[in-house]
Structure formats: structure tokens, C-alpha cells
N, C-alpha and C. Protein backbone atom coordinates (compact mmCIF):
# COMPACT_ATOMS: atom_id res chain seq x y z
N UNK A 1 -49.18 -55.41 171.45
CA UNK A 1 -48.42 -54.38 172.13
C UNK A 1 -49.14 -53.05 172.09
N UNK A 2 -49.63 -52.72 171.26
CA UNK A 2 -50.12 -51.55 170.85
C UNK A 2 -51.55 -51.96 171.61
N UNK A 3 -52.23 -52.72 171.89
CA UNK A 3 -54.09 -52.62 172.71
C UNK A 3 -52.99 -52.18 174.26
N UNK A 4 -52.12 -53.15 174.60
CA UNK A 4 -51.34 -52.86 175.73
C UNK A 4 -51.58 -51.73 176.16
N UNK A 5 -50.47 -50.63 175.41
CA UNK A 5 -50.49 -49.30 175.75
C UNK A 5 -51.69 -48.87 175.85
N UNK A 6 -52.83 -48.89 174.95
CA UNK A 6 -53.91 -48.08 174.79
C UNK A 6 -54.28 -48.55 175.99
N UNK A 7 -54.89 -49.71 176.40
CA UNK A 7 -55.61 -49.97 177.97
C UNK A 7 -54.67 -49.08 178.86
N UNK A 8 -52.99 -49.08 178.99
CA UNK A 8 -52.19 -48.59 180.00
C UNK A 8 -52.57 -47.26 179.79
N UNK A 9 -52.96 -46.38 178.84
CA UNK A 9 -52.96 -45.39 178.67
C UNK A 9 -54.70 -44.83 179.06
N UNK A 10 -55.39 -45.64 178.94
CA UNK A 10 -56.66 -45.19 179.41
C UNK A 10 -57.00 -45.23 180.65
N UNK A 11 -56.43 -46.44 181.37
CA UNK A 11 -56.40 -46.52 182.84
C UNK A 11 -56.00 -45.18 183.13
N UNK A 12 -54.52 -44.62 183.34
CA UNK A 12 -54.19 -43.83 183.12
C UNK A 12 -55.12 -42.49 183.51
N UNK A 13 -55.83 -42.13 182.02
CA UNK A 13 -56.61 -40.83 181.97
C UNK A 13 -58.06 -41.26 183.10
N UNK A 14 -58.43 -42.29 182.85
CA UNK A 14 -59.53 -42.74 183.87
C UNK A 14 -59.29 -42.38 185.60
N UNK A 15 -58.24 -42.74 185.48
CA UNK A 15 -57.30 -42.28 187.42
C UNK A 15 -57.34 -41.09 187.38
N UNK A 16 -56.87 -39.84 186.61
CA UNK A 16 -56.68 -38.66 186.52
C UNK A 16 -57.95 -38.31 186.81
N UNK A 17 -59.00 -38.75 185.64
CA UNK A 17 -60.27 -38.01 185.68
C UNK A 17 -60.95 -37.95 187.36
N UNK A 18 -61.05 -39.31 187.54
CA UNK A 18 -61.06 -39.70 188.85
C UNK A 18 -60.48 -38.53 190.52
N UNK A 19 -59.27 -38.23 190.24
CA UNK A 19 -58.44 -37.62 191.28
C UNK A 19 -59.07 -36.15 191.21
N UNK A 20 -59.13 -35.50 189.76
CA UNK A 20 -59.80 -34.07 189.48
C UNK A 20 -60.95 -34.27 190.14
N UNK A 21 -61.98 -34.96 189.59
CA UNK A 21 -63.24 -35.05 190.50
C UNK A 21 -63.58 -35.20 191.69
N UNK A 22 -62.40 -35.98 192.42
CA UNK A 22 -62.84 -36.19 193.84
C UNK A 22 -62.58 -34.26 194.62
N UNK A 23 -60.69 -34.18 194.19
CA UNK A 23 -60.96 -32.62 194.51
C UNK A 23 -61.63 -31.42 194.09
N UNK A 24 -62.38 -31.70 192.75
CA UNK A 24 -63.32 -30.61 192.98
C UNK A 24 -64.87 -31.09 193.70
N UNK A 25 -65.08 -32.18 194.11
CA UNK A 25 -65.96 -32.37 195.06
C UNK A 25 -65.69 -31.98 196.36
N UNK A 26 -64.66 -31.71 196.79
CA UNK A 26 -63.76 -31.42 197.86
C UNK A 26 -64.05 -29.67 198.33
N UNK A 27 -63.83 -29.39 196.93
CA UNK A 27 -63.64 -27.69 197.29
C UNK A 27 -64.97 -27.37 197.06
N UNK A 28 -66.36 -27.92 196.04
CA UNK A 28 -67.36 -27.33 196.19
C UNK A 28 -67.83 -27.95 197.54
N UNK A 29 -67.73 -29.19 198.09
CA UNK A 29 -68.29 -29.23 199.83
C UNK A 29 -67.55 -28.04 200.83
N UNK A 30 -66.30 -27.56 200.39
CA UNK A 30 -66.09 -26.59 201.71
C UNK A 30 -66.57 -25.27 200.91
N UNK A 31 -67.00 -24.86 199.68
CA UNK A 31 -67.63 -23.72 199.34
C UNK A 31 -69.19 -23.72 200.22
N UNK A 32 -69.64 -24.79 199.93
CA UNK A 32 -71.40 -25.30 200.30
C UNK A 32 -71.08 -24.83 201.70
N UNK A 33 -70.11 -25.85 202.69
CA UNK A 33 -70.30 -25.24 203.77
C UNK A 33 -69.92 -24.21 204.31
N UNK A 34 -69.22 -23.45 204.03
CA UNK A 34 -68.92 -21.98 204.00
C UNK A 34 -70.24 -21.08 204.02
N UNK A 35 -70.96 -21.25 202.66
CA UNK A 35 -72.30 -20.55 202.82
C UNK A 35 -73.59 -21.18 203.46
N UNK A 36 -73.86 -22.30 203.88
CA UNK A 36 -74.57 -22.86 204.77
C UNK A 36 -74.13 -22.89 206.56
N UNK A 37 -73.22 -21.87 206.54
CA UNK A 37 -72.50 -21.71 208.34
C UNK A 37 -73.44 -21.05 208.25
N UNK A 38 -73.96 -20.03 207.87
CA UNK A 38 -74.51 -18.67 208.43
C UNK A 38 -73.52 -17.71 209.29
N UNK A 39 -72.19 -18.09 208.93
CA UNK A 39 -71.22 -17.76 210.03
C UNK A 39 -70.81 -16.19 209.62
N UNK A 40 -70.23 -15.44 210.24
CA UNK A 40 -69.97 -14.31 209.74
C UNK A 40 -68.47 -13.90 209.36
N UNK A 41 -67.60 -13.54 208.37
CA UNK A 41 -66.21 -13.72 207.72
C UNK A 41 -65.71 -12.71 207.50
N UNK A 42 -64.45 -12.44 208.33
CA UNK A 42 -63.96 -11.08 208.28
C UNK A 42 -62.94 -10.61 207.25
N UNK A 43 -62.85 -10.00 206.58
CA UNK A 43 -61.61 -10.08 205.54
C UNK A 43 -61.20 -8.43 205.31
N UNK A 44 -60.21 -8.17 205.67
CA UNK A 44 -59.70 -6.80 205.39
C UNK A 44 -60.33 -5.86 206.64
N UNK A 45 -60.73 -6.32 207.94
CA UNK A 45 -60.97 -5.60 208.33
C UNK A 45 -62.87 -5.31 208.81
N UNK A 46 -63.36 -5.74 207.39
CA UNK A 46 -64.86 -5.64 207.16
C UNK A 46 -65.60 -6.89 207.46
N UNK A 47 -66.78 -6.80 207.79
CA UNK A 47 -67.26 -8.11 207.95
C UNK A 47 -68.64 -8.58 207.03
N UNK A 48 -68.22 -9.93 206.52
CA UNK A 48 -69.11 -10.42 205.19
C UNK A 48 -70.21 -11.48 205.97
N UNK A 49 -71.25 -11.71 205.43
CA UNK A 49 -72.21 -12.80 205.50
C UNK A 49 -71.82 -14.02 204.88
N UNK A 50 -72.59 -15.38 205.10
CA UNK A 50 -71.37 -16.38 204.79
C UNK A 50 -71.70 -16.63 203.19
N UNK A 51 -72.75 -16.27 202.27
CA UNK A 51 -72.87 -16.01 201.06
C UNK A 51 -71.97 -15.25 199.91
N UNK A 52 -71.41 -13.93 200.87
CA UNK A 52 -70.47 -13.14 200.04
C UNK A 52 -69.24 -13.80 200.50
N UNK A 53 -69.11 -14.55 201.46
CA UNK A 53 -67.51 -14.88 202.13
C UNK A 53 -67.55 -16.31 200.88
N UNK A 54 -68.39 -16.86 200.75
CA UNK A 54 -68.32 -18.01 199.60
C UNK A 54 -68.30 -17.37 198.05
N UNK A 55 -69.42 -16.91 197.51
CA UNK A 55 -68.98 -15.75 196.37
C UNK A 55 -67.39 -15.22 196.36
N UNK A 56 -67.18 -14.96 197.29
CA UNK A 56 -65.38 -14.03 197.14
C UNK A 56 -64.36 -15.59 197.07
N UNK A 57 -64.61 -16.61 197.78
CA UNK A 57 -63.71 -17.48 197.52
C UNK A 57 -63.60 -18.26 196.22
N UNK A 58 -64.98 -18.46 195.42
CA UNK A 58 -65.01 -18.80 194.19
C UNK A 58 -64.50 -17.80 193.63
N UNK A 59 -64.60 -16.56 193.68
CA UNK A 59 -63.85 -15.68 192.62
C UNK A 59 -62.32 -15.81 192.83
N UNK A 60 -61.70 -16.24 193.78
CA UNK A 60 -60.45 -16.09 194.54
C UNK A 60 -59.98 -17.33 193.66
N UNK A 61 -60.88 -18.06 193.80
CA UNK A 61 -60.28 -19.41 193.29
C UNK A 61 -60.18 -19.50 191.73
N UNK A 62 -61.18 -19.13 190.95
CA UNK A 62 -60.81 -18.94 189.50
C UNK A 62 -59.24 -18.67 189.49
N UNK A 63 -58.92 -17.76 190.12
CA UNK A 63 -57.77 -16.95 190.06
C UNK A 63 -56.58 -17.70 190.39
N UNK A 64 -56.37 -18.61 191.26
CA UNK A 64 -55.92 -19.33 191.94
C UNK A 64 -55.72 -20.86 191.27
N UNK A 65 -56.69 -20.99 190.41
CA UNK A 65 -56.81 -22.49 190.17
C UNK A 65 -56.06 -22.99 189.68
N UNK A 66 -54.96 -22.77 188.82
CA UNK A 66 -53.51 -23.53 188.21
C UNK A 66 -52.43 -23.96 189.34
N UNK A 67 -53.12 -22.92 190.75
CA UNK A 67 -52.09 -23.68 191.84
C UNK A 67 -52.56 -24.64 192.79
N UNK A 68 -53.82 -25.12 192.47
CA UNK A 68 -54.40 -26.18 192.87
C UNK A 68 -54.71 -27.14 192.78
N UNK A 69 -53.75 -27.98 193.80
CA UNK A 69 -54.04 -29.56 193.23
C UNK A 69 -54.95 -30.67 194.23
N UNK A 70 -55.24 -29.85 195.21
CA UNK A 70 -56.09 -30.67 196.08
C UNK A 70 -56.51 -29.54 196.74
N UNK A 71 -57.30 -30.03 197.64
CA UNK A 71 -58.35 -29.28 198.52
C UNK A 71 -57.79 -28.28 199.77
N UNK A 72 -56.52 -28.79 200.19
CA UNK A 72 -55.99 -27.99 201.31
C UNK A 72 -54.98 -27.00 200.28
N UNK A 73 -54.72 -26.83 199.21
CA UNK A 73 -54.42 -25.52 198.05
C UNK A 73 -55.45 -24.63 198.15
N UNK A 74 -56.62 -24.84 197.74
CA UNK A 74 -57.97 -24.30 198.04
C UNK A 74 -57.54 -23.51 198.85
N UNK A 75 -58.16 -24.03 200.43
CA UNK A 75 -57.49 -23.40 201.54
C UNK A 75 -56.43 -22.54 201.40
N UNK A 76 -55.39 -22.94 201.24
CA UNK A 76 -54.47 -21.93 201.01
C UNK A 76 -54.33 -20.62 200.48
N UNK A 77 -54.62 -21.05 199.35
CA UNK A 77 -54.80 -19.73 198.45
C UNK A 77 -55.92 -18.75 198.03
N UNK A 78 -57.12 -19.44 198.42
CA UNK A 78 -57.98 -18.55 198.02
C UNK A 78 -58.77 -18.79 199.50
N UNK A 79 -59.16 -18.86 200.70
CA UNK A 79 -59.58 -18.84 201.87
C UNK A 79 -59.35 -18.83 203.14
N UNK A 80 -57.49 -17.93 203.31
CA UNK A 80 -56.92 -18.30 204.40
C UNK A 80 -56.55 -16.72 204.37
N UNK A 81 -56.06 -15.73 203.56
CA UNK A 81 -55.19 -14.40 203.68
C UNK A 81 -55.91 -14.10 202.37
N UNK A 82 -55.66 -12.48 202.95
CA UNK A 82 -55.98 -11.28 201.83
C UNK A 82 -54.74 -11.42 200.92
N UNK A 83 -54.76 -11.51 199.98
CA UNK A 83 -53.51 -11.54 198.87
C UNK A 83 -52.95 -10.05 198.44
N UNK A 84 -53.67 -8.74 198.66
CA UNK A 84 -53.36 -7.97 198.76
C UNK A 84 -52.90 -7.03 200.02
N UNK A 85 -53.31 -7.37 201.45
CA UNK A 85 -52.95 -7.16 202.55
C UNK A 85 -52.00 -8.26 202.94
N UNK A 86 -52.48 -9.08 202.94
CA UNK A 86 -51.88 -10.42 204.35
C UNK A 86 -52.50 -11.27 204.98
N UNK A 87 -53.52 -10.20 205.65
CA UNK A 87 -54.51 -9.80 206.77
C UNK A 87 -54.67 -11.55 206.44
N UNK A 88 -54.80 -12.21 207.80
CA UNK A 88 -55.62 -13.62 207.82
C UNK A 88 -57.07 -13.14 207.56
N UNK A 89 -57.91 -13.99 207.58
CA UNK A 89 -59.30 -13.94 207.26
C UNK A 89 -59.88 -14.78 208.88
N UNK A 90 -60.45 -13.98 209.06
CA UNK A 90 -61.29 -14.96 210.71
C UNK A 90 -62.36 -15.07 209.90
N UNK A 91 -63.29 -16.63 211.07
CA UNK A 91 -64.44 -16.69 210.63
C UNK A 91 -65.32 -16.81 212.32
N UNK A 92 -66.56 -16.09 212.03
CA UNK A 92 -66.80 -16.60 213.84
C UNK A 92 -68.22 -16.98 213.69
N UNK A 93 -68.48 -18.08 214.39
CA UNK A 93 -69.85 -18.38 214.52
C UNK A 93 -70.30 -18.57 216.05
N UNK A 94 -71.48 -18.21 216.33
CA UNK A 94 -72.14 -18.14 217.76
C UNK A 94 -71.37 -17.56 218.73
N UNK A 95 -70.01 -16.57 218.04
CA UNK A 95 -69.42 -15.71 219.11
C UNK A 95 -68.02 -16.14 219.02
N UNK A 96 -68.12 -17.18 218.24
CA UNK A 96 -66.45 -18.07 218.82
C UNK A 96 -65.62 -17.18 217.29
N UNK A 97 -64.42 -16.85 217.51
CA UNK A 97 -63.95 -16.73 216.13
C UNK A 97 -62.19 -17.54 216.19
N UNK A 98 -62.16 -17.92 214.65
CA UNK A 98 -60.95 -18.80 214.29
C UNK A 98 -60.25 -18.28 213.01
N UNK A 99 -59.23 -18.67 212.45
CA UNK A 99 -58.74 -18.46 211.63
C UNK A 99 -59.76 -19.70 210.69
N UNK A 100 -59.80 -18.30 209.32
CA UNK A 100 -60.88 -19.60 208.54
C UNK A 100 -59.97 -20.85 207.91
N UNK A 101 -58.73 -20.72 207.53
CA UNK A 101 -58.14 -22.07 207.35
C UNK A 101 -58.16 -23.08 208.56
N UNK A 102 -58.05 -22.44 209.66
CA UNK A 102 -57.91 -23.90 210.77
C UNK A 102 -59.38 -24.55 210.76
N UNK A 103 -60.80 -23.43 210.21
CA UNK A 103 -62.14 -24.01 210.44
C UNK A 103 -62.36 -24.61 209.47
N UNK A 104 -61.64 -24.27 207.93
CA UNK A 104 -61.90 -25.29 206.77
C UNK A 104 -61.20 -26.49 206.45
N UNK A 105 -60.08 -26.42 207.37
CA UNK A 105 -59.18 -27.76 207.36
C UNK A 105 -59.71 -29.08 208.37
N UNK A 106 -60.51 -28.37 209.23
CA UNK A 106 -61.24 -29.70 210.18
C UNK A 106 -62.41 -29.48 209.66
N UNK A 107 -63.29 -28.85 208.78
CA UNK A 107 -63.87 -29.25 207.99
C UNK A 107 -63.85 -30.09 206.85
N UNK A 108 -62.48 -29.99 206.28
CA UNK A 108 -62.15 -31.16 205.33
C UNK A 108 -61.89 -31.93 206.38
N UNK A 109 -61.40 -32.24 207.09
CA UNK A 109 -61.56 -33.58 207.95
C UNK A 109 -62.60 -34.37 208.16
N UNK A 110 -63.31 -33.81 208.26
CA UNK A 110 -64.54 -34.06 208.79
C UNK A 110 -65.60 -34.66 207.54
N UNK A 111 -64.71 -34.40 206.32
CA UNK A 111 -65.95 -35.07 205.41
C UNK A 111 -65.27 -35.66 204.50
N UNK A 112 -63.91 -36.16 204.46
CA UNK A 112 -62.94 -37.05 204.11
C UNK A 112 -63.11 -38.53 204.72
N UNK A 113 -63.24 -37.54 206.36
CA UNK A 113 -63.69 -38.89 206.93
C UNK A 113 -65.00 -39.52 207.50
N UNK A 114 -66.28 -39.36 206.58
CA UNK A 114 -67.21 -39.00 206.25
C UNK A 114 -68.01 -38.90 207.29
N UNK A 115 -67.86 -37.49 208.40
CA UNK A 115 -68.49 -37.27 209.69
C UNK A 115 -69.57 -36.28 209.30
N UNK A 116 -70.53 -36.10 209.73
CA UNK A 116 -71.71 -34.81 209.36
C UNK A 116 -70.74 -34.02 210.05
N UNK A 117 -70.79 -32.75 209.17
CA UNK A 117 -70.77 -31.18 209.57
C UNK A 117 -70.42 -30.39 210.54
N UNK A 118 -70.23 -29.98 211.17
CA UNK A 118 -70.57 -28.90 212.90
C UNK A 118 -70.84 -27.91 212.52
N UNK A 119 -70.69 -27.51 210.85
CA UNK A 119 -70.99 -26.20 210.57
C UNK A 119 -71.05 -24.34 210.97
N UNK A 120 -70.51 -24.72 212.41
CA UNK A 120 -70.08 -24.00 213.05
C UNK A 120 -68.80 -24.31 213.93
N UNK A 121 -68.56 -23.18 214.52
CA UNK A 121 -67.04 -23.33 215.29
C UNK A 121 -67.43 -24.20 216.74
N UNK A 122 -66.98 -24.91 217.39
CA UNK A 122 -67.25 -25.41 218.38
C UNK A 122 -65.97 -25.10 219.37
């Protein structure tokens, strides 16, 4: 009875470990592609390069991370609105601009369902 539990109980932590890892593989692929757009990211008004627009979302996200349990939280909370304004965050590449949650959510699409990139707005 007792090996029982222990296997039920390791399976268990093994699934967990499992689920953490896949979503933080999740959020560092939409960090990566964030700073590999070359895209340009507006936040508050000002406009960032896609290096500092990734830098600011990792810092966003430290901050953020107890309310995150998957990858579209990410999104949410640390890459969609200024938390001190409101202000959505646009992102525009080759002229086109979007709200950066609608460009990081078909970006998680897109590599969930394991399609290469567009890396830009189309």
C-alpha cells in the first residue's frame, strides 16, 4: 500500500514538473520571438525596439508570475496593457500595427501547433 502511494505520488510530481516546463517553454518562445521580430513596440505612448519591448516583459513577468499558469496569463498580464495607464501596447512590423496580445496569441498558435514563425504581422 504504501510503494502504491509513493509511485501515485511521484507520477503525480513528474506530471506537474512536466506541465511547468512545457509553459515556461511557452513564454520563453514568445519572449525569443518578441525580440527576434525586429518589430517596433509601443507602450505608453513611446516607442521601444523589439529587445527593450522583450527586456520590459521579462521584468513585467517576474512581477506577474504567481498569476501565471499558462502561456496566454503571460499574455495577459505582462504583454498586453500598461498596468499603470491601461494604455494597450501595439506592436507594428513592416508598417502593419496590432494589438501585441492578438500578435502573441497567434503566435502561440502557431508554435503549439508546431508551424514556423511569421515573425512579423501579416
Amino acid at each position: 500500500m504504501k510503494i502504491a502511494r509513493y509511485i501515485v505520488s511521484l507520477m503525480i510530481l513528474v506530471s506537474s514538473m512536466s506541465v511547468l516546463a512545457g509553459k515556461q517553454s511557452e513564454i520563453q518562445h514568445l519572449l525569443s520571438f518578441v525580440e527576434k521580430s525586429g518589430c517596433e513596440f509601443e507602450r505608453n505612448g513611446k516607442v521601444y525596439d523589439s529587445a527593450k519591448a522583450r527586456s520590459h516583459m521579462e521584468r513585467k513577468y517576474g512581477h506577474v508570475k504567481k498569476y501565471v499558469d499558462e502561456a496566454e496569463d503571460f499574455i495577459k498580464y505582462a504583454a498586453t496593457e500598461s498596468s499603470m495607464s491601461g494604455k494597450k501596447y501595439q506592436v507594428t512590423c513592416n508598417g502593419k500595427t496590432q494589438a501585441s496580445a492578438e500578435w502573441l496569441k497567434s503566435e502561440l498558435s502557431r508554435y503549439r501547433a508546431g508551424t514556423p514563425s511569421a515573425a512579423v504581422v501579416k
